[in-house]
N, C-alpha and C. Protein backbone atom coordinates (compact mmCIF):
# COMPACT_ATOMS: atom_id res chain seq x y z
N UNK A 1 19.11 -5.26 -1.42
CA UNK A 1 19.67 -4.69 -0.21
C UNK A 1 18.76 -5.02 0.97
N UNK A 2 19.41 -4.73 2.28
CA UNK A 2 18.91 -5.12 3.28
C UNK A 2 18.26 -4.31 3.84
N UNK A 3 16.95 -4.12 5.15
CA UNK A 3 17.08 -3.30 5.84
C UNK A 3 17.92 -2.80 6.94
N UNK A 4 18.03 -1.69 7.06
CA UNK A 4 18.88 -1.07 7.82
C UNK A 4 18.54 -0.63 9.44
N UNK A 5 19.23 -1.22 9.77
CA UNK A 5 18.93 -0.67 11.91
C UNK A 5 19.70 0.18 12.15
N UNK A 6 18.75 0.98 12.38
CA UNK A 6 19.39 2.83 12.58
C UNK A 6 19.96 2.42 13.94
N UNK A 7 20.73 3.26 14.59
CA UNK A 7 21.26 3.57 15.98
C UNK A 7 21.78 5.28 15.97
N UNK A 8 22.05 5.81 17.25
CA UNK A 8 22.36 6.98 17.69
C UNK A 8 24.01 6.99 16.36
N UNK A 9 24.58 5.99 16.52
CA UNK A 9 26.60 5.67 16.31
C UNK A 9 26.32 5.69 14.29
N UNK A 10 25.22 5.31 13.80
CA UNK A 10 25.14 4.94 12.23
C UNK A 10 24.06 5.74 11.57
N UNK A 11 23.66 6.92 12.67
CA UNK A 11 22.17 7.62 11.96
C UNK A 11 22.99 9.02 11.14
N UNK A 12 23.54 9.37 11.25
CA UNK A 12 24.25 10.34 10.41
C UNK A 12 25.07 9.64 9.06
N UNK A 13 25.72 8.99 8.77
CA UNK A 13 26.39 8.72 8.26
C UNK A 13 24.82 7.24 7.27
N UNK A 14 23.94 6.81 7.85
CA UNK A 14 23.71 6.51 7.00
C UNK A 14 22.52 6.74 6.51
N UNK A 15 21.89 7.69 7.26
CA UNK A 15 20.42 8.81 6.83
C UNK A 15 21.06 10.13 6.23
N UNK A 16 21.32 10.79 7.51
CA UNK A 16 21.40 12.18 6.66
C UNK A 16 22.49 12.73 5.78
N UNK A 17 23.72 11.33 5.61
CA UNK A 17 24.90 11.86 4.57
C UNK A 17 24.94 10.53 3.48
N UNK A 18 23.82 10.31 3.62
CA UNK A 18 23.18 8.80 2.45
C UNK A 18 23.14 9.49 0.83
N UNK A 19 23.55 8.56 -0.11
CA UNK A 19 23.40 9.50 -1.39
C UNK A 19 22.43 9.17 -1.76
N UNK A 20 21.52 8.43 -1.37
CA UNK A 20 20.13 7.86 -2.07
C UNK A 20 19.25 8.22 -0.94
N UNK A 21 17.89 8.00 -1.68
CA UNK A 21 16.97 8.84 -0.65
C UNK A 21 16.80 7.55 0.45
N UNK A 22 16.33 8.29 1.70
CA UNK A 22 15.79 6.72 2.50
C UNK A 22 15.10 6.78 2.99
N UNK A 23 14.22 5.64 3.44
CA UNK A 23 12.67 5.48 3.88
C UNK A 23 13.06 5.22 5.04
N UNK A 24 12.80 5.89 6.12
CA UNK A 24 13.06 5.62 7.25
C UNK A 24 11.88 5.18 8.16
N UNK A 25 11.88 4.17 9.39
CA UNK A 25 10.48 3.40 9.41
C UNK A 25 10.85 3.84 11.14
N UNK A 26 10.41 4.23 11.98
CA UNK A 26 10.26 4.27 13.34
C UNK A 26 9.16 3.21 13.45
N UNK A 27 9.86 2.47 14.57
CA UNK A 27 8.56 1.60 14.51
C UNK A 27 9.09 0.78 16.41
N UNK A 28 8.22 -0.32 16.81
CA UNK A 28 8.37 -0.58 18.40
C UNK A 28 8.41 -2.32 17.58
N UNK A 29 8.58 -3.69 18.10
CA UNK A 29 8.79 -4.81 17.92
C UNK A 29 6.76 -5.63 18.32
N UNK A 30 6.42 -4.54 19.54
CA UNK A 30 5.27 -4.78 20.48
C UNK A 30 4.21 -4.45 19.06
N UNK A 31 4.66 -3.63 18.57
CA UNK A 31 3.60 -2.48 17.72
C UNK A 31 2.63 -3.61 16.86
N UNK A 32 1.65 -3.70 16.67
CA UNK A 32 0.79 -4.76 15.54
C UNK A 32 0.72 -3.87 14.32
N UNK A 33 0.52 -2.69 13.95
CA UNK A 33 0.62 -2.13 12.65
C UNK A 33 1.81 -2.17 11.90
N UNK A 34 3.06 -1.89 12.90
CA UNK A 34 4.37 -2.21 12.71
C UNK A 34 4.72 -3.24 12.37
N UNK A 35 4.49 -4.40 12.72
CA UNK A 35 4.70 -5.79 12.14
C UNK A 35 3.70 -6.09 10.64
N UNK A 36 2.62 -5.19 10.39
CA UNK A 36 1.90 -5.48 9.20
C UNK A 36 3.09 -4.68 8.33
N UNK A 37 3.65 -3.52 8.46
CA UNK A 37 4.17 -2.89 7.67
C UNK A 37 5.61 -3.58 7.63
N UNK A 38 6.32 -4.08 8.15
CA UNK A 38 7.60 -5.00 7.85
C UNK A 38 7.73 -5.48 6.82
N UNK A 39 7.18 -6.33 6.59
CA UNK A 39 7.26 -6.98 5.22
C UNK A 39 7.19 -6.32 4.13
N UNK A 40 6.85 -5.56 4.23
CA UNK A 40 6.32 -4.22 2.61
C UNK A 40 7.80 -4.06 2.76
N UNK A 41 8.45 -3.52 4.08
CA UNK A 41 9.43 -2.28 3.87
C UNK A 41 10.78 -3.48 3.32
N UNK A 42 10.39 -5.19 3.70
CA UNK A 42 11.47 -6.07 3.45
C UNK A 42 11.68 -5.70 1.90
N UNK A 43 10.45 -6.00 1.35
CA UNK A 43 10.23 -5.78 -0.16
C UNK A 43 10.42 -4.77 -1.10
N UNK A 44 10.58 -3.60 -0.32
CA UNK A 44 10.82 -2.60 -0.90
C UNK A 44 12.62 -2.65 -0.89
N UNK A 45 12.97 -3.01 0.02
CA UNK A 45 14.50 -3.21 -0.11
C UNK A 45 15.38 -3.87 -0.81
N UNK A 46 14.43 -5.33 -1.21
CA UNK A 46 15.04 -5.98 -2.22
C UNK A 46 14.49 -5.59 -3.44
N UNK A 47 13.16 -5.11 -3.71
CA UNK A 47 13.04 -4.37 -5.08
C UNK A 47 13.43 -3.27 -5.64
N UNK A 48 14.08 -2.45 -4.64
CA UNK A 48 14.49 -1.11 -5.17
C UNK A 48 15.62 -0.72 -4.61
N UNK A 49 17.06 -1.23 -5.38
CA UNK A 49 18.25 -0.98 -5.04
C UNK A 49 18.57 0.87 -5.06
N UNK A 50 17.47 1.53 -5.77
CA UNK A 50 17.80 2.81 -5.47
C UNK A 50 17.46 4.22 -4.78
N UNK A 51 16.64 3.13 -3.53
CA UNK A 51 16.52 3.29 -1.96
C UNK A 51 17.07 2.83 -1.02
N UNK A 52 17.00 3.66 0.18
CA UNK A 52 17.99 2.71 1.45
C UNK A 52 17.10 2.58 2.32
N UNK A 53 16.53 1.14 2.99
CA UNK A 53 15.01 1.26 3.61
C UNK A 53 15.60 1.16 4.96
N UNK A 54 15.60 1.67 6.10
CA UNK A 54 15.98 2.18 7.51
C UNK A 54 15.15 2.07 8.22
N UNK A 55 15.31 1.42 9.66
CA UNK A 55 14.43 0.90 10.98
C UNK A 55 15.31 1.58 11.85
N UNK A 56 13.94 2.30 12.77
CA UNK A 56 14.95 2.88 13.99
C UNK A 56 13.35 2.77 15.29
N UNK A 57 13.80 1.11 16.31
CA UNK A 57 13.45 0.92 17.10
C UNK A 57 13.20 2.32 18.01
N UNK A 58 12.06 2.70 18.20
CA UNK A 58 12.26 3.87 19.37
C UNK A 58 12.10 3.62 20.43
N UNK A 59 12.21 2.13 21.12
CA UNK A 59 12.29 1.85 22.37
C UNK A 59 13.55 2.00 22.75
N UNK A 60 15.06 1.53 21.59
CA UNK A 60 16.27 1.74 21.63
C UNK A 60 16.44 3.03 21.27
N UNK A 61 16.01 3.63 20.53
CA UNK A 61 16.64 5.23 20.35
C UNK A 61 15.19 6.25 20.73
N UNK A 62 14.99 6.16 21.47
CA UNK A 62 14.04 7.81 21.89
C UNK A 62 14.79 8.61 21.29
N UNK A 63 15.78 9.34 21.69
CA UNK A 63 15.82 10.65 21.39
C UNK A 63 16.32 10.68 19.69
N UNK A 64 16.28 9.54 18.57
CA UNK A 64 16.07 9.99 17.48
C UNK A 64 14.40 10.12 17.33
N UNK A 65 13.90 9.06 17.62
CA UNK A 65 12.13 9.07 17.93
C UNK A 65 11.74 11.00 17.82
N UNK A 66 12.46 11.33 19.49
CA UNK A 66 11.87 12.57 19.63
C UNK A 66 12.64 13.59 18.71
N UNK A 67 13.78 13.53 17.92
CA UNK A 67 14.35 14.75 17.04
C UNK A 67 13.32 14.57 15.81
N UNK A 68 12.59 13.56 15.78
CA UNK A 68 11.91 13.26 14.77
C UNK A 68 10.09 13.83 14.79
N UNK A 69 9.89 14.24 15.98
CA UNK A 69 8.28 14.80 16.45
C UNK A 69 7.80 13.24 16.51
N UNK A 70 8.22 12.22 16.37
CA UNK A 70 7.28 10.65 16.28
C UNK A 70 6.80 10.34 17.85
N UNK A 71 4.93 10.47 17.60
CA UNK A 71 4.20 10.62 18.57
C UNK A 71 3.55 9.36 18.80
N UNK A 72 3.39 8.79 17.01
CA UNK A 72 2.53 7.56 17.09
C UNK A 72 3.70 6.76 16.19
N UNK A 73 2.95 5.29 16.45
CA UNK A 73 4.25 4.30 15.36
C UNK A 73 3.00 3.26 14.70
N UNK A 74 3.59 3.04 13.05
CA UNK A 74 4.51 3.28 12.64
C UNK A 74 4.55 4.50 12.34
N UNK A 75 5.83 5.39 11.85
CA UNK A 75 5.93 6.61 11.12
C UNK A 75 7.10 6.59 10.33
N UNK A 76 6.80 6.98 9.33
CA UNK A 76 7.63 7.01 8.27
C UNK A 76 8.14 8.01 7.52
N UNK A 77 9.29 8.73 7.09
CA UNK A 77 10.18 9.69 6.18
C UNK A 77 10.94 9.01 5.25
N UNK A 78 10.51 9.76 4.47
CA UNK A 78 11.53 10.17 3.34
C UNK A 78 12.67 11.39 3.26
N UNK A 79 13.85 10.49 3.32
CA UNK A 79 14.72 11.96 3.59
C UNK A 79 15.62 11.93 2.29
N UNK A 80 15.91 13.01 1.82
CA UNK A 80 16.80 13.02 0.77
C UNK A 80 17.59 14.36 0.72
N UNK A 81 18.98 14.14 1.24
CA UNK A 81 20.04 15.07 0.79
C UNK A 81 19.76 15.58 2.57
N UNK A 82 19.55 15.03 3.31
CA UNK A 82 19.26 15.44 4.66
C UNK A 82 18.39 16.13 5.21
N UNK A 83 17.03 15.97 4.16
CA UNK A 83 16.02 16.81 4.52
C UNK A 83 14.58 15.90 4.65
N UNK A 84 13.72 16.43 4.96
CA UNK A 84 12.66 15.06 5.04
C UNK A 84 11.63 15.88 4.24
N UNK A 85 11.71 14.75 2.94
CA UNK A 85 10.60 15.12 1.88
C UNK A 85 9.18 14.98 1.91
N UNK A 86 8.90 13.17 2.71
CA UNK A 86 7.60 13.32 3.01
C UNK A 86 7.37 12.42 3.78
N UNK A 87 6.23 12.30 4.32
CA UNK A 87 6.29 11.39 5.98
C UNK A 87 4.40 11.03 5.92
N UNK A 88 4.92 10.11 6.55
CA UNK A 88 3.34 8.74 6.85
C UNK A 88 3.23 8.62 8.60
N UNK A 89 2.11 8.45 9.11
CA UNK A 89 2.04 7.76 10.00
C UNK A 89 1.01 6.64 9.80
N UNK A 90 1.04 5.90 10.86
CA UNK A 90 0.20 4.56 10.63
C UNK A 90 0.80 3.86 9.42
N UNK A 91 0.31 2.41 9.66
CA UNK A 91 0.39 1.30 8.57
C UNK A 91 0.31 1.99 7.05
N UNK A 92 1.07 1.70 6.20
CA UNK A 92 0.90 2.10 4.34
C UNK A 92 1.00 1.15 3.93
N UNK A 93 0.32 0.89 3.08
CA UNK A 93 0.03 -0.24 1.92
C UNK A 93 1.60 0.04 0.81
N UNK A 94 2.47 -0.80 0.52
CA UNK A 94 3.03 -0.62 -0.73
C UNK A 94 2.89 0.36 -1.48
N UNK A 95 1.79 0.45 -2.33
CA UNK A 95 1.32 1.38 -3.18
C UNK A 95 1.57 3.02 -2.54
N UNK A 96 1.01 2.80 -1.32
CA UNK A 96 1.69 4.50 -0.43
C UNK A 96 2.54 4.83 -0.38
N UNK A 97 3.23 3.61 -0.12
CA UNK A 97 5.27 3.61 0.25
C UNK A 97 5.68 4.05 -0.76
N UNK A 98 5.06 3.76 -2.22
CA UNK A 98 6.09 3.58 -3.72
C UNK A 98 5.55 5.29 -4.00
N UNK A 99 4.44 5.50 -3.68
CA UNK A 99 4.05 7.10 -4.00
C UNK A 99 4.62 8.03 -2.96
N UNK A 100 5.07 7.78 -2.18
CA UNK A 100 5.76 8.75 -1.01
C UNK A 100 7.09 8.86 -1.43
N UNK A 101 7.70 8.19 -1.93
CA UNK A 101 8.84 8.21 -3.01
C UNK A 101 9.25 8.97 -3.70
């Protein structure tokens, strides 16, 4: 599977009414930690069909950014069943990503 580009029109329907849990990545294009962490989150998408891995630019969506408290980027949730299980900020190594899980 692919990653997913959140927007205001696809963030309900494919975060918080998702049947699988999803890693959701706030992140900026400018960001340099953000671009280290891309590739993990590519990988995690094609290795684990039973996650949904989700990007939500907060230069395009602030106000999910701000429903979210995201102060610094990257930041990351885990949401499952519409709730947020557990959350990262800054760059994660793989190994973090697969244990935040």
């Amino acid at each position: 599977m692919k990653v997913l580009h959140i927007n205001n029109q696809n963030f309900q329907n494919e975060v918080m009414e998702s049947a699988q849990p999803v890693l959701l990545d706030f992140f900026a294009p400018w960001c340099g930690p953000c671009r280290m962490v891309s590739p993990v989150l590519d990988q995690l998408a094609e290795e684990r069909p039973d996650i949904k891995v989700c990007k939500v630019n907060v230069d395009e969506e602030p106000a999910l950014a701000a429903q979210f408290g995201v102060i610094s980027i990257p930041s990351l949730f885990v949401i499952e069943n519409g709730e947020i299980k557990n959350k990262a900020q800054g760059a994660q190594t793989k190994a973090k990503l697969l244990a935040m899980l």
